[in-house]
C-alpha atoms as a PDB file:
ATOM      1  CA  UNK A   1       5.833 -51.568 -34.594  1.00  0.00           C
ATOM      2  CA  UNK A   2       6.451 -47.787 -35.497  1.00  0.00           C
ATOM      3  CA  UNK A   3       7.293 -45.860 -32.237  1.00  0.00           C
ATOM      4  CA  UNK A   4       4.120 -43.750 -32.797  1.00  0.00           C
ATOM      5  CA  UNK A   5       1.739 -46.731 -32.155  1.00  0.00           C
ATOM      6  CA  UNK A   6       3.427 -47.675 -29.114  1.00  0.00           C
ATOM      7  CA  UNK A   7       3.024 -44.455 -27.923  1.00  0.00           C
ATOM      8  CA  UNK A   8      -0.553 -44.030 -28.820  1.00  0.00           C
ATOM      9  CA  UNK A   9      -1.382 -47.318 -27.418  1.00  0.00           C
ATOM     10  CA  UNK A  10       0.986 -46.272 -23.989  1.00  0.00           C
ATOM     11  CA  UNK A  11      -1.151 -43.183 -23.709  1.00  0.00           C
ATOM     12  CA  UNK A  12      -4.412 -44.761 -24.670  1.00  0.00           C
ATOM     13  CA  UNK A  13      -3.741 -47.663 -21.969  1.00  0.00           C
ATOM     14  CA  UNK A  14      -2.890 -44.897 -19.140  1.00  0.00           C
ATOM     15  CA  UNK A  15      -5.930 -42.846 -20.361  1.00  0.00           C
ATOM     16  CA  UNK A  16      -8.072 -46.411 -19.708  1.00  0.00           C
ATOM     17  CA  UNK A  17      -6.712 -47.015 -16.806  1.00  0.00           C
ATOM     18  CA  UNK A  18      -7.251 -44.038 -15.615  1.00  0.00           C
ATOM     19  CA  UNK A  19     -11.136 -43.672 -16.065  1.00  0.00           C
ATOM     20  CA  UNK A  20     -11.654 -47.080 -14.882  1.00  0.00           C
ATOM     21  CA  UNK A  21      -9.859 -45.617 -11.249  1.00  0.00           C
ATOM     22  CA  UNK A  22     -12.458 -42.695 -11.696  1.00  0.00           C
ATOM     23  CA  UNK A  23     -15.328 -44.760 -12.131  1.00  0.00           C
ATOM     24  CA  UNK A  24     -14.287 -47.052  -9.053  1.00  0.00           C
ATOM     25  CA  UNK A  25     -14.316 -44.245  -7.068  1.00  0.00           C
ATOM     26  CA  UNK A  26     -17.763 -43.109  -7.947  1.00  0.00           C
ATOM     27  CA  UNK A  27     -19.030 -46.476  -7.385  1.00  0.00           C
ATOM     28  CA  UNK A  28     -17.234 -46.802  -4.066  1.00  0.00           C
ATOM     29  CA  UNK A  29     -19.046 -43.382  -2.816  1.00  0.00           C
ATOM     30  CA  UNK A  30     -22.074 -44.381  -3.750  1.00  0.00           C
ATOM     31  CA  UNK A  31     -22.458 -47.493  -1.640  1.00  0.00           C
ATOM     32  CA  UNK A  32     -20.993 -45.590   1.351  1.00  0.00           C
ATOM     33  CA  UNK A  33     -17.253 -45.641   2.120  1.00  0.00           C
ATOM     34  CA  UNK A  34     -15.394 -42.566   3.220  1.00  0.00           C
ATOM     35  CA  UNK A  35     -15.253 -40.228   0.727  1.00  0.00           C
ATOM     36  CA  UNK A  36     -11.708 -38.644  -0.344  1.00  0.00           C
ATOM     37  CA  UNK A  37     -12.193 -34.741   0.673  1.00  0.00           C
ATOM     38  CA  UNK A  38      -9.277 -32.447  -0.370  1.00  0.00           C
ATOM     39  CA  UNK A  39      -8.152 -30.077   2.480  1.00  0.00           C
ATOM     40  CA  UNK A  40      -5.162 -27.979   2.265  1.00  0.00           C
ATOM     41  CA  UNK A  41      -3.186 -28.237   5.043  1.00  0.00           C
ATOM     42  CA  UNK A  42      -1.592 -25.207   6.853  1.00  0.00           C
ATOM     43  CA  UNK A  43       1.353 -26.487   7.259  1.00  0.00           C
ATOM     44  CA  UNK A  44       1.662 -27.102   3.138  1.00  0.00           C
ATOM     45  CA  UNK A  45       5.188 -26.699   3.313  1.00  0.00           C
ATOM     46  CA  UNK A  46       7.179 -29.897   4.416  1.00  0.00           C
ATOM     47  CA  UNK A  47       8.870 -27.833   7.354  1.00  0.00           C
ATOM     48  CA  UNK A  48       7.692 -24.339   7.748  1.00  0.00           C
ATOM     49  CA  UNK A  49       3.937 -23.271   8.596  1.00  0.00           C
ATOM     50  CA  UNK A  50       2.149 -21.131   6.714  1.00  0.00           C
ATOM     51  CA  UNK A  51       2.901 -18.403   9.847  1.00  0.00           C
ATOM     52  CA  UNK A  52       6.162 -19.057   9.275  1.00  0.00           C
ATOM     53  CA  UNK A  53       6.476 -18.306   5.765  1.00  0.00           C
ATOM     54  CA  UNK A  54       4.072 -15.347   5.675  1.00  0.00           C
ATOM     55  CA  UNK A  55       4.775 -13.599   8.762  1.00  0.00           C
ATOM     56  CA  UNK A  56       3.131 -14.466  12.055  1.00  0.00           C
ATOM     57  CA  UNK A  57       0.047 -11.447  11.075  1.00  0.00           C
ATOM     58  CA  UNK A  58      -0.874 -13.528   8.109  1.00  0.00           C
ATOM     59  CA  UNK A  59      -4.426 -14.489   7.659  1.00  0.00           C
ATOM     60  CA  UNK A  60      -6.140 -16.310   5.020  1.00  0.00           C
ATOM     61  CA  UNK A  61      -8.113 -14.477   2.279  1.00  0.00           C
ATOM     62  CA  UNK A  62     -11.407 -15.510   3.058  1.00  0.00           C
ATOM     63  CA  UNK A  63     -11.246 -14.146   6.917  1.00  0.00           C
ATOM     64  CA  UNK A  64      -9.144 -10.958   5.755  1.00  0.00           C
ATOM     65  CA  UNK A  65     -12.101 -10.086   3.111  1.00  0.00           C
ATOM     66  CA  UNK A  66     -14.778 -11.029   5.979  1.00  0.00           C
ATOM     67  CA  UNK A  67     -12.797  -8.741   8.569  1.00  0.00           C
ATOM     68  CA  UNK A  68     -13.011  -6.186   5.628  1.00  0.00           C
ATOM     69  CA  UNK A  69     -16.140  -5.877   5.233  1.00  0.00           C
ATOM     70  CA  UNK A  70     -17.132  -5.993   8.975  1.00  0.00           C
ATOM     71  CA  UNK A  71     -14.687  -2.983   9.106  1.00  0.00           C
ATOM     72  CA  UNK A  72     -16.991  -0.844   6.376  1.00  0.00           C
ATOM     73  CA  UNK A  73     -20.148  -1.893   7.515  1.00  0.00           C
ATOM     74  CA  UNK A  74     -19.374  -0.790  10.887  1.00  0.00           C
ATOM     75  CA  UNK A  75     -17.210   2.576   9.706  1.00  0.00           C
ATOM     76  CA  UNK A  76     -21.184   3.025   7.304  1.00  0.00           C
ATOM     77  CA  UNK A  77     -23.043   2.234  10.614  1.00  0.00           C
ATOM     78  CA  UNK A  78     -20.940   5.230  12.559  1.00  0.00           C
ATOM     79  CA  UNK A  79     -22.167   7.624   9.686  1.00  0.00           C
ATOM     80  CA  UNK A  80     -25.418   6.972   9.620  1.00  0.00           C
ATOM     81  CA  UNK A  81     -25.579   7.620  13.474  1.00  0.00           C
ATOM     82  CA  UNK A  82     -23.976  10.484  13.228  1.00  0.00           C
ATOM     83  CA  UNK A  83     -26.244  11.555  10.605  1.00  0.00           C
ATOM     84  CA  UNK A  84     -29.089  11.155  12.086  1.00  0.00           C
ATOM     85  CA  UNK A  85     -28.034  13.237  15.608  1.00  0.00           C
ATOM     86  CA  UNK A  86     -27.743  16.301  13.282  1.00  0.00           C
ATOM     87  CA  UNK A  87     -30.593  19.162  13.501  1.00  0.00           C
ATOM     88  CA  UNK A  88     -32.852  18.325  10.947  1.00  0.00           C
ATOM     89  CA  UNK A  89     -34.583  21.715   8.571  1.00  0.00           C
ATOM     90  CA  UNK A  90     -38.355  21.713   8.990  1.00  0.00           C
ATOM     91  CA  UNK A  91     -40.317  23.380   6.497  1.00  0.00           C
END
């Protein structure tokens, strides 16, 4: 056979094999077993943590945007207060 077939059939076998492992895995969720979840670990690295790498002030996105915006809401809140102790014009 031409080396081209084999390889089409190689990749065509892997490709098979492959979406019959997807479609177990479906099956196997539906009827109840544990479902696979993906959750990155925070110590990713084989021997560092993340703290390590990063600097021990490192924080992840998600809680450095939250802390963020908790920081402009409450600088926004300060102005409004002081904006409303100011003498007000009557007309």
């Amino acid at each position: 056979m031409e080396p081209l077939t084999l390889l089409t059939g190689a990749v065509g076998l892997i490709g098979i094999i492959h979406i019959g492992d997807n479609i177990a895995k479906v099956l196997a969720k539906g009827k109840g077993a544990a479902a696979t979840t993906t959750v990155t670990p925070s110590n990713w690295y084989c021997f560092f943590k993340m703290s390590d790498l990063l600097g021990p002030d490192w924080k992840p996105v998600e809680q450095r945007e939250r802390e963020r915006k908790n920081l402009t809401d409450t600088k926004r809140d300060e102005k409004r207060r002081n904006q409303a102790k100011r003498p007000r014009l009557y007309v």
